[in-house]
Protein backbone atom coordinates (compact mmCIF):
# COMPACT_ATOMS: atom_id res chain seq x y z
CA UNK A 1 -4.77 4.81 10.23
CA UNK A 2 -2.57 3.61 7.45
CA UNK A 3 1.13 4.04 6.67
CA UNK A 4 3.32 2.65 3.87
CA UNK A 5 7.22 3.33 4.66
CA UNK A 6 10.16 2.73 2.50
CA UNK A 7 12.66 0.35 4.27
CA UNK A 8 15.63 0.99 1.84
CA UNK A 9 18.32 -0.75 2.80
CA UNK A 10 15.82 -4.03 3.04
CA UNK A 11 15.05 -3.17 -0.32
CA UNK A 12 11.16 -3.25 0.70
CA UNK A 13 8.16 -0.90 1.60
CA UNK A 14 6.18 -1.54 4.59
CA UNK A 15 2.98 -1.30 4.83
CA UNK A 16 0.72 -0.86 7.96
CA UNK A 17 -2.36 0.05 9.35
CA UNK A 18 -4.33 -0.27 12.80
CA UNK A 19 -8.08 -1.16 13.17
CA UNK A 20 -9.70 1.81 15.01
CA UNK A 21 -12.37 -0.52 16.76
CA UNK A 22 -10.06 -2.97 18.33
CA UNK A 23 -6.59 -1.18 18.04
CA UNK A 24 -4.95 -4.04 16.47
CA UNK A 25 -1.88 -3.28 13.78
CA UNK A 26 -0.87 -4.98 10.95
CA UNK A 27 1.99 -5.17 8.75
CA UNK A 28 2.93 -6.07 5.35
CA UNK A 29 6.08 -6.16 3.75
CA UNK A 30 6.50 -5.71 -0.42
CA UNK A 31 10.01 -6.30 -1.37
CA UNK A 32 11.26 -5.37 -4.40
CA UNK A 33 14.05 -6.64 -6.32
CA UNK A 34 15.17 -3.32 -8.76
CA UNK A 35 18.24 -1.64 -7.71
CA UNK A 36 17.50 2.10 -6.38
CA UNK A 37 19.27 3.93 -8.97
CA UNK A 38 17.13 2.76 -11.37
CA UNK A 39 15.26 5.74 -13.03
CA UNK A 40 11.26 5.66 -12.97
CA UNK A 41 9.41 3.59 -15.67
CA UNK A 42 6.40 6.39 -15.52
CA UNK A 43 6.75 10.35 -13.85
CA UNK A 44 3.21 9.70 -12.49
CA UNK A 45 2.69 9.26 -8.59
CA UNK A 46 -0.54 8.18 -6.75
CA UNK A 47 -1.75 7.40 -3.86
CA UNK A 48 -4.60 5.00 -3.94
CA UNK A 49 -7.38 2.88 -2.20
CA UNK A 50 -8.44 -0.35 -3.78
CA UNK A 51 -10.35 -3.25 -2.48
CA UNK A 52 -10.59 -7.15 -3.92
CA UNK A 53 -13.78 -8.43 -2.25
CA UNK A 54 -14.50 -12.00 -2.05
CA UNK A 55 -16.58 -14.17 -4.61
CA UNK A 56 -18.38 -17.19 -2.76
CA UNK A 57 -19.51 -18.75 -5.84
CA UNK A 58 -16.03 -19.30 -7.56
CA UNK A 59 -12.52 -17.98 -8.16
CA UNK A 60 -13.39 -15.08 -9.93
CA UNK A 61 -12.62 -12.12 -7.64
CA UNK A 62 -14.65 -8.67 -7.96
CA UNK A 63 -13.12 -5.35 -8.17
CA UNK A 64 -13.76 -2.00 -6.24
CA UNK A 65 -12.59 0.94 -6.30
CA UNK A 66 -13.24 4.01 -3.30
CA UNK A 67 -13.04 7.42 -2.87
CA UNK A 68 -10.88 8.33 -0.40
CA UNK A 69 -8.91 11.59 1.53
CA UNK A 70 -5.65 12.13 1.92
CA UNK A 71 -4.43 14.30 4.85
CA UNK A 72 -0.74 14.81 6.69
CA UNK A 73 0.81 12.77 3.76
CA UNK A 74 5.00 13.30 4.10
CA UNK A 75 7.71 12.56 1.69
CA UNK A 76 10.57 12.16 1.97
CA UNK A 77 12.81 10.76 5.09
């Protein structure tokens, strides 16, 4: 399961998800520094997978993109 919540008055979204095989959850935390009022740059919303998976044989990093569902998604507070 994954979750990303907006933590306004921290000015940051939280993001978190739990492992289903050992029930461990993780957190991350994206602040952002734009005041709330400020109107969208683009009218387009998404919700998205992507994955950067690890290159051995240098710094270059590969790029992957899934298919995923979406179910019980909520917005709003």
């Amino acid at each position: 399961m994954a979750q990303l919540s907006w933590d306004q008055p921290h000015s940051q979204f939280v993001a978190s998800w739990t492992d289903v095989l050992t029930g461990q959850t993780t957190q991350a935390f994206m602040p952002y520094s734009m005041a709330d009022t400020t109107p969208p740059a683009f009218p387009d919303k998404l919700i998205g997978v992507r994955t950067w998976a690890p290159n051995c044989l240098g710094t270059q990093m590969l790029v992957t993109d899934m298919e995923t569902t979406f179910d019980k998604v909520w917005i709003g507070k």
